[in-house]
Protein backbone atom coordinates (compact mmCIF):
# COMPACT_ATOMS: atom_id res chain seq x y z
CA UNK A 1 103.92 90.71 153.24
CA UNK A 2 106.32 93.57 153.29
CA UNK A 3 107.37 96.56 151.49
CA UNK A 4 110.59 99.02 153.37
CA UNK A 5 110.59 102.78 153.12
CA UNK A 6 112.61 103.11 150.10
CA UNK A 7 110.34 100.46 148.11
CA UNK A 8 107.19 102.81 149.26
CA UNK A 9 108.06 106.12 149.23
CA UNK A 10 112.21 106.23 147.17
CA UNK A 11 113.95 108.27 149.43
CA UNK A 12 111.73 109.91 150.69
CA UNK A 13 113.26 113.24 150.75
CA UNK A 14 109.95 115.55 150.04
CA UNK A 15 108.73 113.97 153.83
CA UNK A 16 107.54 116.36 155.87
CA UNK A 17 106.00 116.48 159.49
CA UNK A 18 102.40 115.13 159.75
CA UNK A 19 100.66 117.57 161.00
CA UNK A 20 96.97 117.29 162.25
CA UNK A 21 94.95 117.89 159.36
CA UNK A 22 97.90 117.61 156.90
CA UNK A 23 96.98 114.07 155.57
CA UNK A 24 94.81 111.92 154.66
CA UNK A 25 92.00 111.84 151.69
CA UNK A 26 88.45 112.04 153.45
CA UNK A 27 85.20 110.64 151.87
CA UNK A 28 83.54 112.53 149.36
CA UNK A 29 79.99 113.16 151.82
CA UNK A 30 79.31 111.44 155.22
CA UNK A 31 82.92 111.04 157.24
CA UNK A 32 83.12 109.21 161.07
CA UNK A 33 83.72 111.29 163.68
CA UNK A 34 87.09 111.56 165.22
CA UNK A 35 86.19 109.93 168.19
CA UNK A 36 85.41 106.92 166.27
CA UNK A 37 87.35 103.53 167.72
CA UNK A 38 87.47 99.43 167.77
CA UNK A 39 86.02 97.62 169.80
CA UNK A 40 85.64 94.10 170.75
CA UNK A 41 86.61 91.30 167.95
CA UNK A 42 84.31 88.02 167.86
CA UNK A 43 86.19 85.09 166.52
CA UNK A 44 84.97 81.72 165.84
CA UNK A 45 87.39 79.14 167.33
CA UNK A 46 87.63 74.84 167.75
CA UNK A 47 88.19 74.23 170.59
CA UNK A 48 87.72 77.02 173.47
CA UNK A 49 89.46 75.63 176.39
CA UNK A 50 92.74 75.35 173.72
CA UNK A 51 92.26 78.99 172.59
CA UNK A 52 91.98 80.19 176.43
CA UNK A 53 95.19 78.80 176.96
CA UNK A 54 96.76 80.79 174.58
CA UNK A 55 95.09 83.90 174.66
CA UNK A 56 95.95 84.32 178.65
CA UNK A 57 99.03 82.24 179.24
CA UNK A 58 101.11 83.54 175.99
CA UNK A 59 99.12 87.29 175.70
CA UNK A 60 98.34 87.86 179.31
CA UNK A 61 94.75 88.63 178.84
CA UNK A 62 91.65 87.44 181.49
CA UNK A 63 88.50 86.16 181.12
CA UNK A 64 85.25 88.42 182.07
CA UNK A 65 82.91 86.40 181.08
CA UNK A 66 82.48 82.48 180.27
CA UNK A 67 79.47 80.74 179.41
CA UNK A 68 79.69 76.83 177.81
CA UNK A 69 81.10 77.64 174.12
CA UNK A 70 81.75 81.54 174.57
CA UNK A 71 84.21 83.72 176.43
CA UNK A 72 85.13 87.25 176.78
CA UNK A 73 88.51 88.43 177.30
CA UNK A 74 89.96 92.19 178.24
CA UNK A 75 93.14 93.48 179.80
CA UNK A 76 94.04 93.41 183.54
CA UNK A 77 92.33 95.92 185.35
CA UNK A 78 89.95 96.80 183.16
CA UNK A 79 86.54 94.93 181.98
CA UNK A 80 86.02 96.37 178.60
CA UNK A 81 85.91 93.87 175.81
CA UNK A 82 88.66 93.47 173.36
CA UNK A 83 88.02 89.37 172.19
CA UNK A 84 85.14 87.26 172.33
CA UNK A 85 85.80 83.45 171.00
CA UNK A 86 82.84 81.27 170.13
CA UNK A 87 83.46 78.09 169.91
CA UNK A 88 82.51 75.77 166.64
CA UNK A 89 83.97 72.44 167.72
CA UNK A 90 86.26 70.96 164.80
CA UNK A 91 86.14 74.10 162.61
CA UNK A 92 89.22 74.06 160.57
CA UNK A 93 92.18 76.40 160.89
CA UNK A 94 93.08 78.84 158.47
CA UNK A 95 94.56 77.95 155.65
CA UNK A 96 98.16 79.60 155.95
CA UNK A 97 97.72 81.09 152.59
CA UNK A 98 94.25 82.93 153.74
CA UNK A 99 91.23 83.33 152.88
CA UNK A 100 89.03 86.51 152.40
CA UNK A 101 88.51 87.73 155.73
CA UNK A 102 90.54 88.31 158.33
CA UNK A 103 94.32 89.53 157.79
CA UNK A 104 94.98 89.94 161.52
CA UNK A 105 93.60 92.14 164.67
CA UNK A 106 95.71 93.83 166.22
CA UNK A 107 95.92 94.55 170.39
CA UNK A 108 97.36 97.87 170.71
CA UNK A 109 99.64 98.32 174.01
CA UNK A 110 99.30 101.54 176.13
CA UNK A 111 103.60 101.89 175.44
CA UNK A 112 106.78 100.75 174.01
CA UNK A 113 107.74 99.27 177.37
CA UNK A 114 105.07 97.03 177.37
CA UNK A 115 106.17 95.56 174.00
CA UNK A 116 109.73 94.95 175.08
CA UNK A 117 108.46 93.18 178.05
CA UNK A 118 106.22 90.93 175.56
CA UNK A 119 109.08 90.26 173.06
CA UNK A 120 111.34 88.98 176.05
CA UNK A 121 108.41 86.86 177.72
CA UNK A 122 107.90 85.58 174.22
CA UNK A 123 111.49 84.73 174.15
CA UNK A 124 111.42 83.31 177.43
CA UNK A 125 108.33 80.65 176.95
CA UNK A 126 109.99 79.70 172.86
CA UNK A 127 107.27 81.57 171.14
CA UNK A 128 108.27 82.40 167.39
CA UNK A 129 106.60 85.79 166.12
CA UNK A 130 107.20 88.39 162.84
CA UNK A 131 108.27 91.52 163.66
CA UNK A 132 108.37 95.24 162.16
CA UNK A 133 108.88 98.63 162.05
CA UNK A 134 105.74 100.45 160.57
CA UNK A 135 107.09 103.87 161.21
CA UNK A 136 104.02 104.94 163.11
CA UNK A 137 104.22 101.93 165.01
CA UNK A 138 106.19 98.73 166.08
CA UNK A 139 104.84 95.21 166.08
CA UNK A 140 104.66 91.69 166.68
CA UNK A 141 102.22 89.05 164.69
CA UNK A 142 101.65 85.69 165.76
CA UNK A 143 98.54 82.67 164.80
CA UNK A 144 96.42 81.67 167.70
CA UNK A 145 95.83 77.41 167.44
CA UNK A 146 93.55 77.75 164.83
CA UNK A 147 96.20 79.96 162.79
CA UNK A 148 93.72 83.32 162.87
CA UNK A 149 96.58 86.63 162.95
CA UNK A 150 97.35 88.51 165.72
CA UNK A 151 99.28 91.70 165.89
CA UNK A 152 100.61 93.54 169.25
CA UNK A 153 101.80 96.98 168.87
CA UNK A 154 103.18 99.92 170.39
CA UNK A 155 102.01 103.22 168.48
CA UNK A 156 104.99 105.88 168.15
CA UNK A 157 104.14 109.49 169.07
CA UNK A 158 101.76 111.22 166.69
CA UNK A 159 104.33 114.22 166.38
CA UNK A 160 107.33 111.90 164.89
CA UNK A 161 104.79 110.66 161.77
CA UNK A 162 105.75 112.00 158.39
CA UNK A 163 103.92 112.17 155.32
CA UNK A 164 104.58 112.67 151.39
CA UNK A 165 101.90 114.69 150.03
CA UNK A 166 98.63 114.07 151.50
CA UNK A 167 99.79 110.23 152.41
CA UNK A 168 100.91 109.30 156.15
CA UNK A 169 104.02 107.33 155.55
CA UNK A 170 103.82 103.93 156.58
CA UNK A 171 106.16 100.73 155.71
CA UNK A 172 107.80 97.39 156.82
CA UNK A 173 111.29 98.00 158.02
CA UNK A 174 113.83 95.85 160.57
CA UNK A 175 112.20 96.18 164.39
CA UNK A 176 114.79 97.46 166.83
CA UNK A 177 114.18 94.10 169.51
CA UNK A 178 117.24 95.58 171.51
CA UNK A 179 116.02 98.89 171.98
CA UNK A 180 112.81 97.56 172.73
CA UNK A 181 114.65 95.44 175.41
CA UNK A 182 116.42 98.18 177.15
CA UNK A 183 113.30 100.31 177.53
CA UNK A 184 111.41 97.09 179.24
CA UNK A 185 114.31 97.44 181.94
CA UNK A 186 114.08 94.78 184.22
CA UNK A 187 110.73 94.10 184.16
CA UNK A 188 108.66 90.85 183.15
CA UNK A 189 105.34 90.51 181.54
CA UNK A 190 102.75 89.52 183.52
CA UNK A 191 99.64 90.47 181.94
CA UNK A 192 97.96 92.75 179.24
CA UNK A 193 98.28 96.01 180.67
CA UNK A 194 95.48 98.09 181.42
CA UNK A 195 94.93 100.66 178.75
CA UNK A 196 95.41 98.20 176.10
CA UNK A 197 93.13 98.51 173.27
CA UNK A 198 91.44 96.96 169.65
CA UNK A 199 93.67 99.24 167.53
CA UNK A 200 93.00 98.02 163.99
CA UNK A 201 91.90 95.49 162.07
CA UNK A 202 93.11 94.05 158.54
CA UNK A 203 91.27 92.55 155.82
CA UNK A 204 92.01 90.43 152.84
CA UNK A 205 89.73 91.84 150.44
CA UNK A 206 89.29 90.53 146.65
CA UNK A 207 89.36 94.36 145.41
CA UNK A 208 91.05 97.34 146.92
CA UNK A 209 88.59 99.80 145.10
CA UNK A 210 85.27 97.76 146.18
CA UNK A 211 87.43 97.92 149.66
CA UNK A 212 87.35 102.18 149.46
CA UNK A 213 83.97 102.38 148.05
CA UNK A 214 82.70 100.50 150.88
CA UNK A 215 85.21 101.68 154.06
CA UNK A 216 85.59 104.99 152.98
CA UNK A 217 82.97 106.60 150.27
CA UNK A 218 79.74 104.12 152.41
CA UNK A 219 80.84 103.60 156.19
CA UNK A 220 83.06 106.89 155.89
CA UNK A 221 86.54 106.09 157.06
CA UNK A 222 89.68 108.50 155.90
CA UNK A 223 92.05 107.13 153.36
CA UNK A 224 95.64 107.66 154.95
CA UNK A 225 98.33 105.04 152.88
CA UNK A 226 97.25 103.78 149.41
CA UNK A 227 101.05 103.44 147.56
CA UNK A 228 101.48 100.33 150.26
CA UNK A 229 101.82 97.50 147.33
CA UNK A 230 98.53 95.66 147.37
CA UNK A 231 97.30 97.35 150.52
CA UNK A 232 94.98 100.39 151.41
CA UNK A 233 94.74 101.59 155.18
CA UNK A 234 91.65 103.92 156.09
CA UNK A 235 91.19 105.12 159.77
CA UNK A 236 89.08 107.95 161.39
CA UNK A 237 90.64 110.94 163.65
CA UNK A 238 94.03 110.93 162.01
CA UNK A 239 94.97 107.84 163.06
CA UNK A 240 97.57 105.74 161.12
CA UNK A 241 95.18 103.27 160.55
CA UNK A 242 91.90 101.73 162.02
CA UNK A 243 91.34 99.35 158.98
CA UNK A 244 93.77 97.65 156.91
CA UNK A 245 92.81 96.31 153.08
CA UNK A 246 94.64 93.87 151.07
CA UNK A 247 94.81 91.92 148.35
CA UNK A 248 97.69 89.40 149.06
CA UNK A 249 95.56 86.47 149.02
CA UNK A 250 95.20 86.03 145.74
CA UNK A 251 92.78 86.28 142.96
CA UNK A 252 91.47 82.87 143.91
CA UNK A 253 90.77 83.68 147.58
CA UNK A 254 87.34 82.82 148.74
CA UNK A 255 85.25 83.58 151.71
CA UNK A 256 85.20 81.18 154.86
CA UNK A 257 82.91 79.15 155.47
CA UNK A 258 80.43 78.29 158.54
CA UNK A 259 83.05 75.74 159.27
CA UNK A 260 86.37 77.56 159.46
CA UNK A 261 87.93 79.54 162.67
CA UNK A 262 87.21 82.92 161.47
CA UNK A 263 86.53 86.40 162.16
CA UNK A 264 82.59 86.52 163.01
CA UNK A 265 82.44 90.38 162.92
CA UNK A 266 84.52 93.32 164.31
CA UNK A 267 83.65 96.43 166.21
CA UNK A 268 83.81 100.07 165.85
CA UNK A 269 82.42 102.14 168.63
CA UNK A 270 81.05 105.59 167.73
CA UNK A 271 79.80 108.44 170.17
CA UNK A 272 76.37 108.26 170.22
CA UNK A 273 73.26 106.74 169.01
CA UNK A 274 73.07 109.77 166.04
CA UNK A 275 76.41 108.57 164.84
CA UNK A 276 74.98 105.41 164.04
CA UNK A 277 72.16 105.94 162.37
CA UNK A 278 73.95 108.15 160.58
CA UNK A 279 76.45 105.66 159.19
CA UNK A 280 73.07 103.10 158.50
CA UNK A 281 71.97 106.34 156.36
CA UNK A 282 74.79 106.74 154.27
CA UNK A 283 75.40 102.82 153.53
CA UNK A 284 72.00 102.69 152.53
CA UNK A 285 72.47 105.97 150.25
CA UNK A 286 75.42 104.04 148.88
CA UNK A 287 73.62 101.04 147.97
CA UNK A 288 74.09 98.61 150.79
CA UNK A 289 72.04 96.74 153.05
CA UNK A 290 71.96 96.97 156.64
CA UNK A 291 70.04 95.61 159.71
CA UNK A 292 69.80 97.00 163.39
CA UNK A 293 69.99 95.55 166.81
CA UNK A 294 69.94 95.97 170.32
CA UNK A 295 66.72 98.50 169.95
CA UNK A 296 67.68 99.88 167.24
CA UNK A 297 70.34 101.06 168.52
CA UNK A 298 73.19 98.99 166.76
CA UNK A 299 74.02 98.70 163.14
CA UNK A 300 75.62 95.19 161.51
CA UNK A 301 76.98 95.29 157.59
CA UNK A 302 78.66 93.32 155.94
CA UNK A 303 81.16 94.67 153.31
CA UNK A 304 80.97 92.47 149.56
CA UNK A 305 83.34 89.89 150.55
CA UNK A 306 80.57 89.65 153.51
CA UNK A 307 82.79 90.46 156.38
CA UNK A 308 80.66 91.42 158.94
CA UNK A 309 81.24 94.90 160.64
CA UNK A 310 79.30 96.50 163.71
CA UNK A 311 78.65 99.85 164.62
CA UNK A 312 77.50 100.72 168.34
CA UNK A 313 77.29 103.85 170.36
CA UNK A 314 79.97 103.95 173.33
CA UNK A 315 81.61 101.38 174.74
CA UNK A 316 80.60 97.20 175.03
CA UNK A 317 79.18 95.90 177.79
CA UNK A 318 81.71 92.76 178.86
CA UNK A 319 78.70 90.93 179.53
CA UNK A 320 76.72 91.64 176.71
């Protein structure tokens, strides 16, 4: 799915520089802190050994942990967390139209270098892979085996984002590959570089204002694009986008089942143990059930399409 600048936001001539604290629509009452961030994605997956393959000869990433039907995964030089795969033997790919769920995740590189060098390696090894320009950001999707989306991205610098009004302008226009060529010089990729990152995650959700009663008014998330066509894209801190919400599945979408490759739950780390049971308060002010782990000290939800979201203080031990 796509929509360009001009289909978004006409020409776009009222833009102005988005400056901290000039956009976005916060939550009515409770709002995350600014210091709120992904962490680690847990996908369910057919066959491990196959999804290995992928995930660290075509992405570059290492294992930090393997134990019969579960792995962990990070970025060289670094052990925090950024994929766990769980292995359901035979579960059955994602349909390529989707299913309510997971959209994509999306690995967010530490700079635009690093994305040139993965569009030529992905050149280099025959790899096919979407591309865009998002304005804030430039990307590449691809499907793992078992078809689940994947996003790698380069953010642009905060002080070249515009806005319209109170809305941070996003969109899906032509990526510059050459450009993106000449600032990877001469270099190859290697690896996932350290400082990479869980910098969003998107949803297929079966309503968009369910999606901002739940993300935004309940778990507290800032809306920042809503005129996206079938899309709404909350994040905390002023960032473009932590969470992305759409509705291009269709009205017939359904949930996965216990059987599909899926998305088991997804991350987002907040400061401290306060933080989180302050979230668990609101939700359950809002109306929705919660339950706490790890001594209390972690908080699992599930939004109404039962996507399974979990809120911990600090980072994710790789080993956990």
């Amino acid at each position: 799915m796509g929509a360009s600048t001009r289909d978004i936001f006409g020409t776009a001539e009222s833009a102005e520089t988005a400056s901290p604290g000039s956009y976005g629509q916060a939550p009515r009452g409770f709002r995350l802190p600014d210091a709120a961030r992904l962490g680690r994605v847990h996908l369910q997956v057919a066959d491990l050994s196959r999804s290995l393959m992928f995930y660290e000869q075509v992405l570059g990433l290492r294992q930090v942990y393997h134990d019969g039907a579960r792995a962990i995964l990070a970025a060289q030089g670094q052990d925090a967390p950024l994929i766990e795969l769980h292995e359901r033997p035979g579960a059955r790919a994602v349909p390529r139209r989707g299913s309510l769920g997971l959209y994509h995740f999306a690995i967010l590189l530490p700079d635009r270098p690093s994305l040139g060098r993965l569009v030529r390696h992905l050149g280099d090894i025959g790899m096919q892979a979407g591309a865009a320009d998002h304005l804030v950001s430039e990307s590449l999707y691809l499907q793992d085996p078992d078809n689940l989306g994947i996003e790698v991205y380069a953010d642009r610098p905060r002080s070249t984002w515009r806005r319209i009004g109170r809305e941070l302008m996003m969109a899906t226009d032509p990526l510059d590959v050459p450009g993106l060529l000449r600032e990877a010089g001469n270099a190859r990729w290697t690896e996932m570089p350290a400082g990479t990152t869980i910098g969003h995650v998107h949803l297929h959700v079966g309503d968009l204002e369910q999606a901002a009663s739940f993300y935004s008014e309940a778990l507290g998330f800032d809306r920042m694009v809503w005129h996206y066509p079938g899309a709404l894209f909350l994040a905390a801190g002023g960032y473009h986008h932590h969470l992305g919400t759409n509705t291009w599945a269709g009205a017939g979408a359904t949930a996965p089942s216990e059987q599909d490759a899926r998305l088991l739950e997804w991350t987002i780390e907040l400061p401290g143990a306060a933080d989180v049971a302050a979230v668990g308060e609101n939700l359950t002010r809002a109306g929705y059930s919660t339950e706490t782990e790890a001594e209390k000290t972690e908080l699992v939800a599930r939004d109404p399409w039962r996507t399974q979201v979990r809120i911990v203080p600090g980072a994710t031990a790789a080993t956990a």
